[in-house]
N, C-alpha and C. Protein backbone atom coordinates (compact mmCIF):
# COMPACT_ATOMS: atom_id res chain seq x y z
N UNK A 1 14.49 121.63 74.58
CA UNK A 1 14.28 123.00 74.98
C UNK A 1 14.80 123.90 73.88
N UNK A 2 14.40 124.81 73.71
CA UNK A 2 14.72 126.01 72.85
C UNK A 2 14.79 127.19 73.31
N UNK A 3 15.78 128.14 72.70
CA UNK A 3 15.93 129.06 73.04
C UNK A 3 15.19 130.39 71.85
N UNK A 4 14.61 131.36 72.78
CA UNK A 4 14.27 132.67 71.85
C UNK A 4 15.08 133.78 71.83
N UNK A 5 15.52 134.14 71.05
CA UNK A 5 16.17 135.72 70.98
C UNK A 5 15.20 136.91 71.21
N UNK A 6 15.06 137.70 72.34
CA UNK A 6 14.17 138.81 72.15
C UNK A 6 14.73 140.03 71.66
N UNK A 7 15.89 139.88 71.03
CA UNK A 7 16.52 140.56 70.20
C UNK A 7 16.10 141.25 69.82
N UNK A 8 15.71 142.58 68.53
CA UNK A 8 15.27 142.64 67.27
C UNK A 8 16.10 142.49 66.02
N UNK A 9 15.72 141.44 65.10
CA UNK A 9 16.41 141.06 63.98
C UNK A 9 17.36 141.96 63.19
N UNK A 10 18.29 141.85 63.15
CA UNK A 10 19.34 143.09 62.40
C UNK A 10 18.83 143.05 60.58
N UNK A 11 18.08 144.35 60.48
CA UNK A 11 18.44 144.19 58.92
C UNK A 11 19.35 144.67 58.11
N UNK A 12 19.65 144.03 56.68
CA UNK A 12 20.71 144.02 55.68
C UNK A 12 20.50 145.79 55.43
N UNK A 13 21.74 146.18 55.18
CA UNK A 13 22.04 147.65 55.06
C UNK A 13 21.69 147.75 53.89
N UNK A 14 20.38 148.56 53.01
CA UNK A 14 20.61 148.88 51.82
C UNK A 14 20.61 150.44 50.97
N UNK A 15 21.22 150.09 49.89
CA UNK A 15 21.43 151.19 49.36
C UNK A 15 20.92 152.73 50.09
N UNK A 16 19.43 152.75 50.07
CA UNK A 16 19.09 153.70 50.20
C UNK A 16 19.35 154.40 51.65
N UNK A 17 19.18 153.34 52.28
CA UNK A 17 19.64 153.26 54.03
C UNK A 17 20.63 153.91 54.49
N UNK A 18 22.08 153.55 53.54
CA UNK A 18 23.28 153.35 53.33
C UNK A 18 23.26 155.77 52.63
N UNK A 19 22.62 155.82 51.90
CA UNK A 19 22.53 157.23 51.74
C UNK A 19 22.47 157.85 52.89
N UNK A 20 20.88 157.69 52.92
CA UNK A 20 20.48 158.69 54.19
C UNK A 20 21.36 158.39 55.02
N UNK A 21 21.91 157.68 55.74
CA UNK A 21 22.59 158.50 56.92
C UNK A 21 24.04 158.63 56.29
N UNK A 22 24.54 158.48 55.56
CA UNK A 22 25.46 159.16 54.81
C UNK A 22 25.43 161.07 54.12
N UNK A 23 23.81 161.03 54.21
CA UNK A 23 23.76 162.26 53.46
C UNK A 23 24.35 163.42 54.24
N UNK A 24 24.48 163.49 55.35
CA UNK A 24 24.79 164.24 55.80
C UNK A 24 25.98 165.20 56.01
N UNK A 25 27.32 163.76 55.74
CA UNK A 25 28.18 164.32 56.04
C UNK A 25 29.09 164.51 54.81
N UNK A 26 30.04 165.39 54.90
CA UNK A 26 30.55 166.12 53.25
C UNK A 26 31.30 164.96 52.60
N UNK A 27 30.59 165.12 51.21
CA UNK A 27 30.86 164.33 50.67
C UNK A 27 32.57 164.00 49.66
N UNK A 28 33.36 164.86 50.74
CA UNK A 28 34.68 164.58 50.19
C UNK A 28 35.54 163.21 51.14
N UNK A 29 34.83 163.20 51.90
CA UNK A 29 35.27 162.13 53.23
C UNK A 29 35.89 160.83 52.23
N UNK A 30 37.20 160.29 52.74
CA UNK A 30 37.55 158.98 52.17
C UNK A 30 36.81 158.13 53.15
N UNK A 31 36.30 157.19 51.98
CA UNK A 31 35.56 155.51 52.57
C UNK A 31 36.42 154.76 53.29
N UNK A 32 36.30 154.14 54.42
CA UNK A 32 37.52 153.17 54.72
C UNK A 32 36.98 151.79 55.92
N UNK A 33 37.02 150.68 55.01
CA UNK A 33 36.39 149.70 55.48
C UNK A 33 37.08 148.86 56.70
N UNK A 34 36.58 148.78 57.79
CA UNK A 34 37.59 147.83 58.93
C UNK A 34 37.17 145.87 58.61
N UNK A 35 38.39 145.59 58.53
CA UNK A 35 38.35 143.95 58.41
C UNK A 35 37.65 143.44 59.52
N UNK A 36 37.32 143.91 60.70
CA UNK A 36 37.31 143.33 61.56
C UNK A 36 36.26 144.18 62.85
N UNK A 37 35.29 143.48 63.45
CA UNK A 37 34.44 144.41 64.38
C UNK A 37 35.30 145.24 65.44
N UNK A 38 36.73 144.63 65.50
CA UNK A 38 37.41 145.25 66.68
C UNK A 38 38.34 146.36 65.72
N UNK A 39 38.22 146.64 64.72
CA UNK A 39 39.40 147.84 64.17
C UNK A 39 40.30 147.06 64.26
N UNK A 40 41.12 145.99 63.63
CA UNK A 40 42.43 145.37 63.90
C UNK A 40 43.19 145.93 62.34
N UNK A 41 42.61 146.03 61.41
CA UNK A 41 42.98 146.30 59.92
C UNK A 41 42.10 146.91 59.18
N UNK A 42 42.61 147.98 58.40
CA UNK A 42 41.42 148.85 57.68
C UNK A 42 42.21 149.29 56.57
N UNK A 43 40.76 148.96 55.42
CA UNK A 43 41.32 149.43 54.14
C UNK A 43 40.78 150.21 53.52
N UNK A 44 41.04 151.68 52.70
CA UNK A 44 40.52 152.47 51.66
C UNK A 44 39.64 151.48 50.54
N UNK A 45 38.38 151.91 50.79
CA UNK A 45 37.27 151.76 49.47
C UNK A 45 37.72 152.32 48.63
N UNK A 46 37.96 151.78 46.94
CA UNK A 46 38.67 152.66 46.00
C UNK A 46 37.56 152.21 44.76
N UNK A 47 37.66 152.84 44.02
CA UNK A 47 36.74 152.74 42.55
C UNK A 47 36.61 151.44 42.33
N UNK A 48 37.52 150.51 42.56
CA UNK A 48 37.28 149.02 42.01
C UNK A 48 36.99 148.10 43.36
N UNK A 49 36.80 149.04 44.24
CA UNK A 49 36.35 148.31 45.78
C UNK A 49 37.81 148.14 46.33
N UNK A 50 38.18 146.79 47.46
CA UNK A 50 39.06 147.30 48.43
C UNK A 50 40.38 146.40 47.79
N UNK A 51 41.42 146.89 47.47
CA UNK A 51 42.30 146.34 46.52
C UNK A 51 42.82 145.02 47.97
N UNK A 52 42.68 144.40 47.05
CA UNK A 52 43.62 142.92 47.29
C UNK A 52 45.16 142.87 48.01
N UNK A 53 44.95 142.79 49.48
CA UNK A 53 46.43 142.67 50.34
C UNK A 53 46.94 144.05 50.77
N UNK A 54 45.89 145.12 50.58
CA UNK A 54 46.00 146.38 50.69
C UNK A 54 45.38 146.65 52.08
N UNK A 55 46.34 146.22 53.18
CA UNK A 55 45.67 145.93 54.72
C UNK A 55 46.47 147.46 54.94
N UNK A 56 45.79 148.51 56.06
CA UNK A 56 46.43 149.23 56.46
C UNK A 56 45.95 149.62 58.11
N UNK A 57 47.20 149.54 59.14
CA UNK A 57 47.11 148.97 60.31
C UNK A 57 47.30 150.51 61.01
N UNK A 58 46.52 151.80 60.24
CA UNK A 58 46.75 153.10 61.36
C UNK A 58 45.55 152.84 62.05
N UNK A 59 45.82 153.99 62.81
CA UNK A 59 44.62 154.68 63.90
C UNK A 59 43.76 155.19 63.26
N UNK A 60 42.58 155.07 64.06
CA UNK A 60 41.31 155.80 63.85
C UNK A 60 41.25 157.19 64.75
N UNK A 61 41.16 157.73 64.40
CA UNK A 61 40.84 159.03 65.74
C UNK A 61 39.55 159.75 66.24
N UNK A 62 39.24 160.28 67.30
CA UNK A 62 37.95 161.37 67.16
C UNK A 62 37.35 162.20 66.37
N UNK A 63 36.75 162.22 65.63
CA UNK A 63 36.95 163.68 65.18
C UNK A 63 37.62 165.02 66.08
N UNK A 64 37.48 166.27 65.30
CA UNK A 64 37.80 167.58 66.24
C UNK A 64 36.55 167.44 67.33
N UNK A 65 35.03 167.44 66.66
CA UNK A 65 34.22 168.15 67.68
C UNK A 65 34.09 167.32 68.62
N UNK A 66 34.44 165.49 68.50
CA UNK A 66 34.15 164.49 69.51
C UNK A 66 35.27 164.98 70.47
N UNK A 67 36.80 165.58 69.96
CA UNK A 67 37.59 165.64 71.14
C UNK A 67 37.40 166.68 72.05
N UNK A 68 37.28 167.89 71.53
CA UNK A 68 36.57 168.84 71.88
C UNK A 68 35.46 168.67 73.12
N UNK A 69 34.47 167.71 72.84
CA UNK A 69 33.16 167.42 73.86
C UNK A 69 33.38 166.49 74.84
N UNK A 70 35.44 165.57 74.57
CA UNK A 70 35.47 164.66 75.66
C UNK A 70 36.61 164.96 76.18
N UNK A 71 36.17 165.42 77.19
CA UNK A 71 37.24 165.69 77.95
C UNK A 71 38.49 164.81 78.44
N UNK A 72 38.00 163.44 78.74
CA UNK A 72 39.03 162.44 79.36
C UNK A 72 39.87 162.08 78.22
N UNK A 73 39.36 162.32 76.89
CA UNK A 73 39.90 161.65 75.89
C UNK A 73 41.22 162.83 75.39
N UNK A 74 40.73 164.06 75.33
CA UNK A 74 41.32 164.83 75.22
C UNK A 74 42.35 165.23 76.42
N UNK A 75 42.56 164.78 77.49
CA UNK A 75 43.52 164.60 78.49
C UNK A 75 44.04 163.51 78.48
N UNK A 76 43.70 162.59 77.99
CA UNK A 76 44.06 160.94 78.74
C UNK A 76 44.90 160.54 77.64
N UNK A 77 44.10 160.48 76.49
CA UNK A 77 44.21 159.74 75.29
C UNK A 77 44.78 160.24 74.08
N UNK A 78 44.31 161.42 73.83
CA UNK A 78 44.57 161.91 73.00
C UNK A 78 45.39 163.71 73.73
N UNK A 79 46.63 163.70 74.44
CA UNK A 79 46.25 164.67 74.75
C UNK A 79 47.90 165.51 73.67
N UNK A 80 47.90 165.26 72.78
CA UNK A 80 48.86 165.76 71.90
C UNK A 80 47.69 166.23 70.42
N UNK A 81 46.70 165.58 70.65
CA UNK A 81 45.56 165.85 69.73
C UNK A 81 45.40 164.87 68.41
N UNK A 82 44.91 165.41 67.24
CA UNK A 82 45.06 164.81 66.35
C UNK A 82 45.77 165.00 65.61
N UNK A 83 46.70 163.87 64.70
CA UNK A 83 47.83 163.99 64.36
C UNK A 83 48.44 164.71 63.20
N UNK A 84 49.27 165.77 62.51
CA UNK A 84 49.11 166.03 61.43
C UNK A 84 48.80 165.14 60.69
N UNK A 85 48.06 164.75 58.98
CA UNK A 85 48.25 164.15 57.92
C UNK A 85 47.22 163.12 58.51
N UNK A 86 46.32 163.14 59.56
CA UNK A 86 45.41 162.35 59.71
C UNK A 86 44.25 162.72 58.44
N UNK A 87 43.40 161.90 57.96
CA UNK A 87 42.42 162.14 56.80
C UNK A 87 41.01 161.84 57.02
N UNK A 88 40.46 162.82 57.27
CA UNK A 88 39.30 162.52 57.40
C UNK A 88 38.93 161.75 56.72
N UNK A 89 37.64 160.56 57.27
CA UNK A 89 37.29 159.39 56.94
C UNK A 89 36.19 158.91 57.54
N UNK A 90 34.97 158.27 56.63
CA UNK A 90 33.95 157.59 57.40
C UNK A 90 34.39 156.13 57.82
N UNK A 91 34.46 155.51 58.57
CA UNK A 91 34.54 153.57 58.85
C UNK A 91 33.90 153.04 58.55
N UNK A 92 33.39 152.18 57.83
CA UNK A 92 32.40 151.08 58.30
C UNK A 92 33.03 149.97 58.36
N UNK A 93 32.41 149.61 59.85
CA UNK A 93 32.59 148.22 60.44
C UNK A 93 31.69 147.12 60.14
N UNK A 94 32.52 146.06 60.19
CA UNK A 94 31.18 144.58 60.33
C UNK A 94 30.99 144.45 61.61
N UNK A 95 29.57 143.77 61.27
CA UNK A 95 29.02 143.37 62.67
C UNK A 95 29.06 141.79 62.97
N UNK A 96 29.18 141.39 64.43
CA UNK A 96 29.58 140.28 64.64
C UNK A 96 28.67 139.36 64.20
């Protein structure tokens, strides 16, 4: 017996892909790559890519306008807000 995936096939992220939906947002944002699909460790993308043993174990946060539009998060979770010296930042995660 065999099994089918009615999935649709994930394709490889490329370059140009990787722009466009990047174009959008200002381009001073630090890069910052998560080790892991669950956020367990995340490291700054740097000119020579992600330095070697350079694991860094902060938080990710909402943005302003996501906290702003969620209410539970902004009561529940976040209700001291976002933290001074937080840095804006895009993620990218792997996928499982």
């Amino acid at each position: 017996m065999s099994h089918v995936s009615t999935a649709p096939p994930q394709r490889a992220m490329t370059v140009a892909r990787l722009r466009s939906r990047l174009a959008a947002l200002p381009g001073d944002l630090m890069v910052v790559l998560s080790h892991d699909a669950e956020g367990n460790h995340y490291s700054p993308l740097t000119n020579r890519g992600v330095a070697a043993g350079l694991y860094h174990t902060g938080s990710v946060y909402p943005t302003h306008e996501e906290l702003a539009e969620d209410s539970e998060a902004r009561e529940l979770v976040y209700p001291d807000g976002i933290p001074e010296g937080a840095a804006p930042a895009v993620v990218l995660y792997p996928q499982r």
